[in-house]
PDB file of N, CA and C in Angstrom:
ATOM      1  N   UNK A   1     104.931  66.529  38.319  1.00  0.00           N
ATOM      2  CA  UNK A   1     104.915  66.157  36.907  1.00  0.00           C
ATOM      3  C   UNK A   1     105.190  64.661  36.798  1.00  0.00           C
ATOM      4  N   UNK A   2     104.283  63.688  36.819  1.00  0.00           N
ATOM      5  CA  UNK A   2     104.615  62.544  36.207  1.00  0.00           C
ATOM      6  C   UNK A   2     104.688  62.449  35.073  1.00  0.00           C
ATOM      7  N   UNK A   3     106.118  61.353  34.784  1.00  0.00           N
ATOM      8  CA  UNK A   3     106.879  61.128  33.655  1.00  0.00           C
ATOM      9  C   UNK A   3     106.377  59.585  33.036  1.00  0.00           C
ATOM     10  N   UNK A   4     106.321  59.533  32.070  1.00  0.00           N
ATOM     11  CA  UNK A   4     105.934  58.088  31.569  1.00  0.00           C
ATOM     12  C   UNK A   4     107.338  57.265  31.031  1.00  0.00           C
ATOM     13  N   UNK A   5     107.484  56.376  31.012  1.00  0.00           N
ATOM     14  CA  UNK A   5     108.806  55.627  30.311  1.00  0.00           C
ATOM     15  C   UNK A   5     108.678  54.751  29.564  1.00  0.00           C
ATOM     16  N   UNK A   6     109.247  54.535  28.692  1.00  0.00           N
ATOM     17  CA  UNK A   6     109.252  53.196  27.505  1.00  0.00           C
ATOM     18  C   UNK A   6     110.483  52.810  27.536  1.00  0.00           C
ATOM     19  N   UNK A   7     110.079  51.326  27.455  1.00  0.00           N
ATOM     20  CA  UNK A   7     111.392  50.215  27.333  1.00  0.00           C
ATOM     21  C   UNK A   7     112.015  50.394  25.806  1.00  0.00           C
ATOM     22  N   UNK A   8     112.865  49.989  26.133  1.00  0.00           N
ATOM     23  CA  UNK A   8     113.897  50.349  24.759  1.00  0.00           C
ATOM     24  C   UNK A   8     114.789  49.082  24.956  1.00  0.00           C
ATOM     25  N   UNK A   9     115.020  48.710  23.708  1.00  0.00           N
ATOM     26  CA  UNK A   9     116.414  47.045  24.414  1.00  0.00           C
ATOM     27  C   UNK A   9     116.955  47.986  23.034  1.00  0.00           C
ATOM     28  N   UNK A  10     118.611  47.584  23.472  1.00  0.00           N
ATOM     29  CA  UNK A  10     119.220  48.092  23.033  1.00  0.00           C
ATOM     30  C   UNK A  10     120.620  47.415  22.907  1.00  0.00           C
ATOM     31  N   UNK A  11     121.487  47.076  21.772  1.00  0.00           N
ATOM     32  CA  UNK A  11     122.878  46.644  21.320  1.00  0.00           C
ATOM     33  C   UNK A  11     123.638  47.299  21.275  1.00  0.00           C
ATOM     34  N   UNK A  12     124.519  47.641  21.943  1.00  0.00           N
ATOM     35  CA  UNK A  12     125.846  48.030  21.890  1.00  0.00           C
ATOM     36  C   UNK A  12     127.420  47.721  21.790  1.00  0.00           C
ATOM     37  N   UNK A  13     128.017  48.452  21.025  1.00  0.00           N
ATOM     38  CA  UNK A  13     129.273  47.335  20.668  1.00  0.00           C
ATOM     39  C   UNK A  13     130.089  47.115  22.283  1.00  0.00           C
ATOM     40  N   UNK A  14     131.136  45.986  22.279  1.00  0.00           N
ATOM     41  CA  UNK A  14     131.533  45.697  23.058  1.00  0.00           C
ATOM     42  C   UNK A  14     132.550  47.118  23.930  1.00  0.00           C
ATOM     43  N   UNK A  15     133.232  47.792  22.724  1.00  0.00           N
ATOM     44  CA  UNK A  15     133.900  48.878  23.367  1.00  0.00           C
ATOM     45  C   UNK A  15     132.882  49.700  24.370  1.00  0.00           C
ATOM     46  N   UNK A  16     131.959  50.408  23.244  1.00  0.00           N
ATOM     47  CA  UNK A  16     131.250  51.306  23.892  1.00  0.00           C
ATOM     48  C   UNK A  16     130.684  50.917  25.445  1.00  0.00           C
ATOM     49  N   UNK A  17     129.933  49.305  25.682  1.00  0.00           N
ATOM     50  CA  UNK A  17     129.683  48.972  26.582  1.00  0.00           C
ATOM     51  C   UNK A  17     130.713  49.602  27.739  1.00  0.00           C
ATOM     52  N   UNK A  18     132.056  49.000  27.842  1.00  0.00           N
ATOM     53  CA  UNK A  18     132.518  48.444  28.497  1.00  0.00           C
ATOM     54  C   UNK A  18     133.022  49.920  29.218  1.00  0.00           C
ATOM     55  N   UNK A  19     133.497  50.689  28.183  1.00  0.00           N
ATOM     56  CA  UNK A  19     133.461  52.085  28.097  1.00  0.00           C
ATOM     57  C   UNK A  19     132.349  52.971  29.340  1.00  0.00           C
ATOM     58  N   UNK A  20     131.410  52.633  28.881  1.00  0.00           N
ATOM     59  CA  UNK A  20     130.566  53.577  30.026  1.00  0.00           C
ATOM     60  C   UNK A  20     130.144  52.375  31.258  1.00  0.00           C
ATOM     61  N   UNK A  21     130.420  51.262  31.215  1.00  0.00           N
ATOM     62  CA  UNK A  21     130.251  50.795  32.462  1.00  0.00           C
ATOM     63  C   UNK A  21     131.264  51.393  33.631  1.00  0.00           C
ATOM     64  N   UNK A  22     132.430  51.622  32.821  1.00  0.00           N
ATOM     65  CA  UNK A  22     133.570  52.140  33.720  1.00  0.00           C
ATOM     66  C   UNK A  22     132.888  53.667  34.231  1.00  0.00           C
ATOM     67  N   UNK A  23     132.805  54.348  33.558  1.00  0.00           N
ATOM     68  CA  UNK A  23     132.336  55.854  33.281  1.00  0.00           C
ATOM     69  C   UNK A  23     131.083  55.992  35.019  1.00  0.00           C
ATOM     70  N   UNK A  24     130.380  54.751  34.309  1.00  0.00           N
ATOM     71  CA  UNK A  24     129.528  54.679  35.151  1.00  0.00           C
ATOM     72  C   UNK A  24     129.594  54.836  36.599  1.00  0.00           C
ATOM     73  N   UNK A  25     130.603  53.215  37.084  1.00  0.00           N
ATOM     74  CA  UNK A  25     131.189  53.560  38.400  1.00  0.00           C
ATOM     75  C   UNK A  25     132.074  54.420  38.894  1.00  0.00           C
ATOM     76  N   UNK A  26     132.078  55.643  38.063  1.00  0.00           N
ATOM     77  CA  UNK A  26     133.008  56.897  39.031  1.00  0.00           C
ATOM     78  C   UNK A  26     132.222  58.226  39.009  1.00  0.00           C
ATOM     79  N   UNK A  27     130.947  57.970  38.113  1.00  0.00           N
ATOM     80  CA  UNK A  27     130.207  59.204  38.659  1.00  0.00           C
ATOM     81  C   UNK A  27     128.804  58.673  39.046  1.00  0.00           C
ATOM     82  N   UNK A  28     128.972  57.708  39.531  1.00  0.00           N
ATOM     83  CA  UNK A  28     127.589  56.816  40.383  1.00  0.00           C
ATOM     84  C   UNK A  28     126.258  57.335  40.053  1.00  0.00           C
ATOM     85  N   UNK A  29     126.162  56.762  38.626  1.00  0.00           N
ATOM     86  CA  UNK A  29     124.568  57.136  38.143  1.00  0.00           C
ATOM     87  C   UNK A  29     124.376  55.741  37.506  1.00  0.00           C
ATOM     88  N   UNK A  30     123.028  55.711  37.525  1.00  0.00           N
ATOM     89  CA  UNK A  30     122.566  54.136  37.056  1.00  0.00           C
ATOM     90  C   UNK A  30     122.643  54.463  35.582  1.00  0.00           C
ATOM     91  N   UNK A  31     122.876  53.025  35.048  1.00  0.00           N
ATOM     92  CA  UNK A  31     122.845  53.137  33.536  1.00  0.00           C
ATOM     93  C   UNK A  31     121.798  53.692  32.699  1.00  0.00           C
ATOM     94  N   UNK A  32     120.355  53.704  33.243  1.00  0.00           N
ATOM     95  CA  UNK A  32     119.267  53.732  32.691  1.00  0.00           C
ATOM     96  C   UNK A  32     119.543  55.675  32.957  1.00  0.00           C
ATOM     97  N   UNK A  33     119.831  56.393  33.532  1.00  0.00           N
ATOM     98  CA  UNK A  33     120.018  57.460  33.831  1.00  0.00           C
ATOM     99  C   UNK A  33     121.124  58.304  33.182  1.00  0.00           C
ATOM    100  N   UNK A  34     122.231  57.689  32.582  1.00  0.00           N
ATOM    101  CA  UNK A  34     123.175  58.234  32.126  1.00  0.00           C
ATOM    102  C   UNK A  34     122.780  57.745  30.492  1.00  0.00           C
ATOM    103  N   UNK A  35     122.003  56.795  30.428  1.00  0.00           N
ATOM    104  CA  UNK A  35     121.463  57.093  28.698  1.00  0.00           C
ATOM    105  C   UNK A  35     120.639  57.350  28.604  1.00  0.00           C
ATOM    106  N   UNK A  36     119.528  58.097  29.269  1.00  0.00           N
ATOM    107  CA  UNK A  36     118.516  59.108  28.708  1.00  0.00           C
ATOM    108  C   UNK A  36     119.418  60.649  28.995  1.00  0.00           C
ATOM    109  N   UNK A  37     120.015  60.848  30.033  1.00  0.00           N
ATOM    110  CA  UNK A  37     120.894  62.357  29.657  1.00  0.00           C
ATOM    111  C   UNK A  37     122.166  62.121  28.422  1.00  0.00           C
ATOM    112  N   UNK A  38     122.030  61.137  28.190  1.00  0.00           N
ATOM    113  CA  UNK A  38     123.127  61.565  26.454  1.00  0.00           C
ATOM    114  C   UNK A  38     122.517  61.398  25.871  1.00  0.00           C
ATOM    115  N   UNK A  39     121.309  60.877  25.959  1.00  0.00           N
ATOM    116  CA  UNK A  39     120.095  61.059  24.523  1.00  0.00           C
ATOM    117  C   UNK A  39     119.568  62.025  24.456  1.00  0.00           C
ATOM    118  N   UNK A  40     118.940  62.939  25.524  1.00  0.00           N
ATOM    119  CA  UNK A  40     118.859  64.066  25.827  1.00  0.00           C
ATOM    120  C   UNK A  40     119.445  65.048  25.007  1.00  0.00           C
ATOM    121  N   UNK A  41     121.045  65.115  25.447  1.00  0.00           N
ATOM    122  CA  UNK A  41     122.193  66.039  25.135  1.00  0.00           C
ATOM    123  C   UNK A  41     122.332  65.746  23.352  1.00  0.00           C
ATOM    124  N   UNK A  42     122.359  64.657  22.874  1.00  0.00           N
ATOM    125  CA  UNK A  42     122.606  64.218  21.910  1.00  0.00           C
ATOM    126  C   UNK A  42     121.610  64.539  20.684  1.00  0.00           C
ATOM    127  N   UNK A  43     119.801  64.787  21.443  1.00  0.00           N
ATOM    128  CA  UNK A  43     118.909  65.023  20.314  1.00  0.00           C
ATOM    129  C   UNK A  43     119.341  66.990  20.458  1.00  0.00           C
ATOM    130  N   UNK A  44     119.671  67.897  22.087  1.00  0.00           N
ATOM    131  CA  UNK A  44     119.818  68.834  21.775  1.00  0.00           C
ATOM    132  C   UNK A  44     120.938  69.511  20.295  1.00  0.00           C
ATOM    133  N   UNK A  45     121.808  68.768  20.292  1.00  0.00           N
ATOM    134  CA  UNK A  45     123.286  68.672  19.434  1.00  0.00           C
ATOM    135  C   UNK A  45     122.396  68.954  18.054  1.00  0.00           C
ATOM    136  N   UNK A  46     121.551  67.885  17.518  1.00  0.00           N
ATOM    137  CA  UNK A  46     121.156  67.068  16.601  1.00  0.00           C
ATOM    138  C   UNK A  46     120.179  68.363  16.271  1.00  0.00           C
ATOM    139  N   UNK A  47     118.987  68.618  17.412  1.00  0.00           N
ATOM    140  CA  UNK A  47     118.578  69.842  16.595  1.00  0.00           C
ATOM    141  C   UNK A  47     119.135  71.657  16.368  1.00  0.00           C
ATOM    142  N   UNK A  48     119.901  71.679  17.372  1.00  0.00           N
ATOM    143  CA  UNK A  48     120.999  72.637  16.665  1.00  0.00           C
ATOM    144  C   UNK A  48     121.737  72.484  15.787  1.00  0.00           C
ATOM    145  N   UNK A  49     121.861  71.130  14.743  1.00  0.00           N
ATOM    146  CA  UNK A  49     122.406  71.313  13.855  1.00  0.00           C
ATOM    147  C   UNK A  49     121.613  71.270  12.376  1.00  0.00           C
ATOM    148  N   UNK A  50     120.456  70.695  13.058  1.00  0.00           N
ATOM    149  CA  UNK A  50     119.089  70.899  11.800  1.00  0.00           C
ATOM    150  C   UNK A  50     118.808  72.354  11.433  1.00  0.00           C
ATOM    151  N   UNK A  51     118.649  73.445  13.221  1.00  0.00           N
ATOM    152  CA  UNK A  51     118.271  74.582  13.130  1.00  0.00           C
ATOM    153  C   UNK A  51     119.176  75.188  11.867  1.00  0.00           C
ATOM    154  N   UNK A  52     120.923  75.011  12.525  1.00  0.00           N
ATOM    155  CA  UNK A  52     121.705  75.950  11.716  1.00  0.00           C
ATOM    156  C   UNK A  52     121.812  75.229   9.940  1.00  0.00           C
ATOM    157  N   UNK A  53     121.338  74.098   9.197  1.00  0.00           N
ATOM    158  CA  UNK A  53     121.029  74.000   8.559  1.00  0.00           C
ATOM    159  C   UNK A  53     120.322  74.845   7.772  1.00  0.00           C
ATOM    160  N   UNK A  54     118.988  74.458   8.458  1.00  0.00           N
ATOM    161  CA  UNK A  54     117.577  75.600   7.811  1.00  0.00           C
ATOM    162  C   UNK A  54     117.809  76.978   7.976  1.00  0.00           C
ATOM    163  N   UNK A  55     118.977  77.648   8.830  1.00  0.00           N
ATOM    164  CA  UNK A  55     119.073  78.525   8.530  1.00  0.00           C
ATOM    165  C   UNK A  55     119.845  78.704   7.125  1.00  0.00           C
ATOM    166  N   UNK A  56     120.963  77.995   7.329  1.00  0.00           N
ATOM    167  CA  UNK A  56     122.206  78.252   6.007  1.00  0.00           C
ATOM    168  C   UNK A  56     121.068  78.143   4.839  1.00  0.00           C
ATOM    169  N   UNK A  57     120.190  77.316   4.851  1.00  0.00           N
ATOM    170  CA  UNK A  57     119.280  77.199   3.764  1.00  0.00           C
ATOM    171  C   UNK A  57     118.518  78.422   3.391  1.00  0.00           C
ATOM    172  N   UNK A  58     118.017  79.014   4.290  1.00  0.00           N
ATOM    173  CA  UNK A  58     116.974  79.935   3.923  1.00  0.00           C
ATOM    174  C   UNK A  58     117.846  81.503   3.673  1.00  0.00           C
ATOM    175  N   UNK A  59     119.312  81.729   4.328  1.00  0.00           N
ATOM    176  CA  UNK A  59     119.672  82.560   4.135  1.00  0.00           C
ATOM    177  C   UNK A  59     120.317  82.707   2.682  1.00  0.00           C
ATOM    178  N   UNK A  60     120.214  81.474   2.158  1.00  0.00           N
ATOM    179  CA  UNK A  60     121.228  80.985   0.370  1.00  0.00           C
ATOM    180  C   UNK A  60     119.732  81.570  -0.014  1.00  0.00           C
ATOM    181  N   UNK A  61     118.883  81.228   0.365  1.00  0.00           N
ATOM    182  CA  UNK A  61     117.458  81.673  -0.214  1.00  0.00           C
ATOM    183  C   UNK A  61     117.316  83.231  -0.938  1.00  0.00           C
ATOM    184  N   UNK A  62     117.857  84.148   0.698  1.00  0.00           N
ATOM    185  CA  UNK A  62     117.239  85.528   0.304  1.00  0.00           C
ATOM    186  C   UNK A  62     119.096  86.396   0.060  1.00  0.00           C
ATOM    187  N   UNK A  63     119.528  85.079   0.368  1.00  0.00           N
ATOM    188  CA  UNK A  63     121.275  86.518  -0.056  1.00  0.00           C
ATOM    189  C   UNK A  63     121.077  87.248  -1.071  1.00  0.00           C
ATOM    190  N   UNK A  64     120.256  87.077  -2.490  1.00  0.00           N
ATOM    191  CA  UNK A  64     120.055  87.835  -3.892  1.00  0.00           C
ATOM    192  C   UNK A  64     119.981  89.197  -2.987  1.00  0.00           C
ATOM    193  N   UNK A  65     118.920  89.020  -2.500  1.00  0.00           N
ATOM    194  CA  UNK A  65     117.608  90.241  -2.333  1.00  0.00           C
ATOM    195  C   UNK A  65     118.367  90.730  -1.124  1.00  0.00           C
ATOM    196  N   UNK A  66     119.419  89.859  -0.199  1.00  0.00           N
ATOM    197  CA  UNK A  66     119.784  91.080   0.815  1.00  0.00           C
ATOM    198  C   UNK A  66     120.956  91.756   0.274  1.00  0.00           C
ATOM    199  N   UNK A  67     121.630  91.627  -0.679  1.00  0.00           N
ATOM    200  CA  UNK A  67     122.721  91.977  -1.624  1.00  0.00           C
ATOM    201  C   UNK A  67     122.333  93.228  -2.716  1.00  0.00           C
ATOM    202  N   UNK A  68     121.269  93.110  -3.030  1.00  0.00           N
ATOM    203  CA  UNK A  68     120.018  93.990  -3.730  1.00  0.00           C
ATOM    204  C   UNK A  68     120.039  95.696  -2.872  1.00  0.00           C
ATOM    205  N   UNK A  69     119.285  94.895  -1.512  1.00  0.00           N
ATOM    206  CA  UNK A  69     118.893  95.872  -0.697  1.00  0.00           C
ATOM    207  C   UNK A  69     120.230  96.874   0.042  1.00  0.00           C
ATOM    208  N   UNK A  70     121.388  95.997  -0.035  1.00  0.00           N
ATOM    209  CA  UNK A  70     122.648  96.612   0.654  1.00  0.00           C
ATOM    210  C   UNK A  70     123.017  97.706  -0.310  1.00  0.00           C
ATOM    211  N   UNK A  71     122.803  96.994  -1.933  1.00  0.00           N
ATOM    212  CA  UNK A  71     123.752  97.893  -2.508  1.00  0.00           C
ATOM    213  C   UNK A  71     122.169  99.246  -2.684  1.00  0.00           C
ATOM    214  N   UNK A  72     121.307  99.154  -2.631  1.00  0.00           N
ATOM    215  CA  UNK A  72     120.758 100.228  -2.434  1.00  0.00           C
ATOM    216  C   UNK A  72     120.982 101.353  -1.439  1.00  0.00           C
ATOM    217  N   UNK A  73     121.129 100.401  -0.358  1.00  0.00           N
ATOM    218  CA  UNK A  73     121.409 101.608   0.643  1.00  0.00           C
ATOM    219  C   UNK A  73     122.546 102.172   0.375  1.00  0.00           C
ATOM    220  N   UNK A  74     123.476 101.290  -0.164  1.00  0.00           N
ATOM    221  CA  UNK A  74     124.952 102.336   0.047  1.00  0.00           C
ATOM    222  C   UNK A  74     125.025 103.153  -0.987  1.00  0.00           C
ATOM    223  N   UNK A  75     123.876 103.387  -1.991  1.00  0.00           N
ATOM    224  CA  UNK A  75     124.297 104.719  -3.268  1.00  0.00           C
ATOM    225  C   UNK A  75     123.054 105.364  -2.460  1.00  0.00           C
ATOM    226  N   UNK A  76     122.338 105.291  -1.419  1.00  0.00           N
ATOM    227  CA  UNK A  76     121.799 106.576  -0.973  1.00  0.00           C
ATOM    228  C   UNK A  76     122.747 107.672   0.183  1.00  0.00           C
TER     229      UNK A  76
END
């Protein structure tokens, strides 16, 4: 599977830098490698929290009608 890559320049505050440079030299991964796996990890986060969104959304949607259907069943 070849992978394609795009350059990205990128600013970071002085903490954060300095922060994962350390990080860096104790679990010996290149920089370019340890910020595509937290971008990675970070868009997974990001769309599990869109998913559980659209859910909370769609379930405010049909609560009427599943509240409807409950109390039907329970007078049969």
């Amino acid at each position: 599977m070849l992978l394609t890559m795009k350059s990205l320049s990128l600013k970071l505050e002085d903490e954060i830098f300095q922060e994962t440079e350390e990080i860096l030299t104790k679990v010996h991964k290149s920089r370019n490698r340890y910020i595509n796996e937290a971008l990675e990890f970070y868009n997974k986060l990001q769309r599990r929290r869109l998913l559980a969104r659209q859910l909370e959304k769609e379930s405010k949607l049909v609560s009427a009608d599943s509240l409807s259907v409950l109390s039907e069943f329970e007078t049969l």
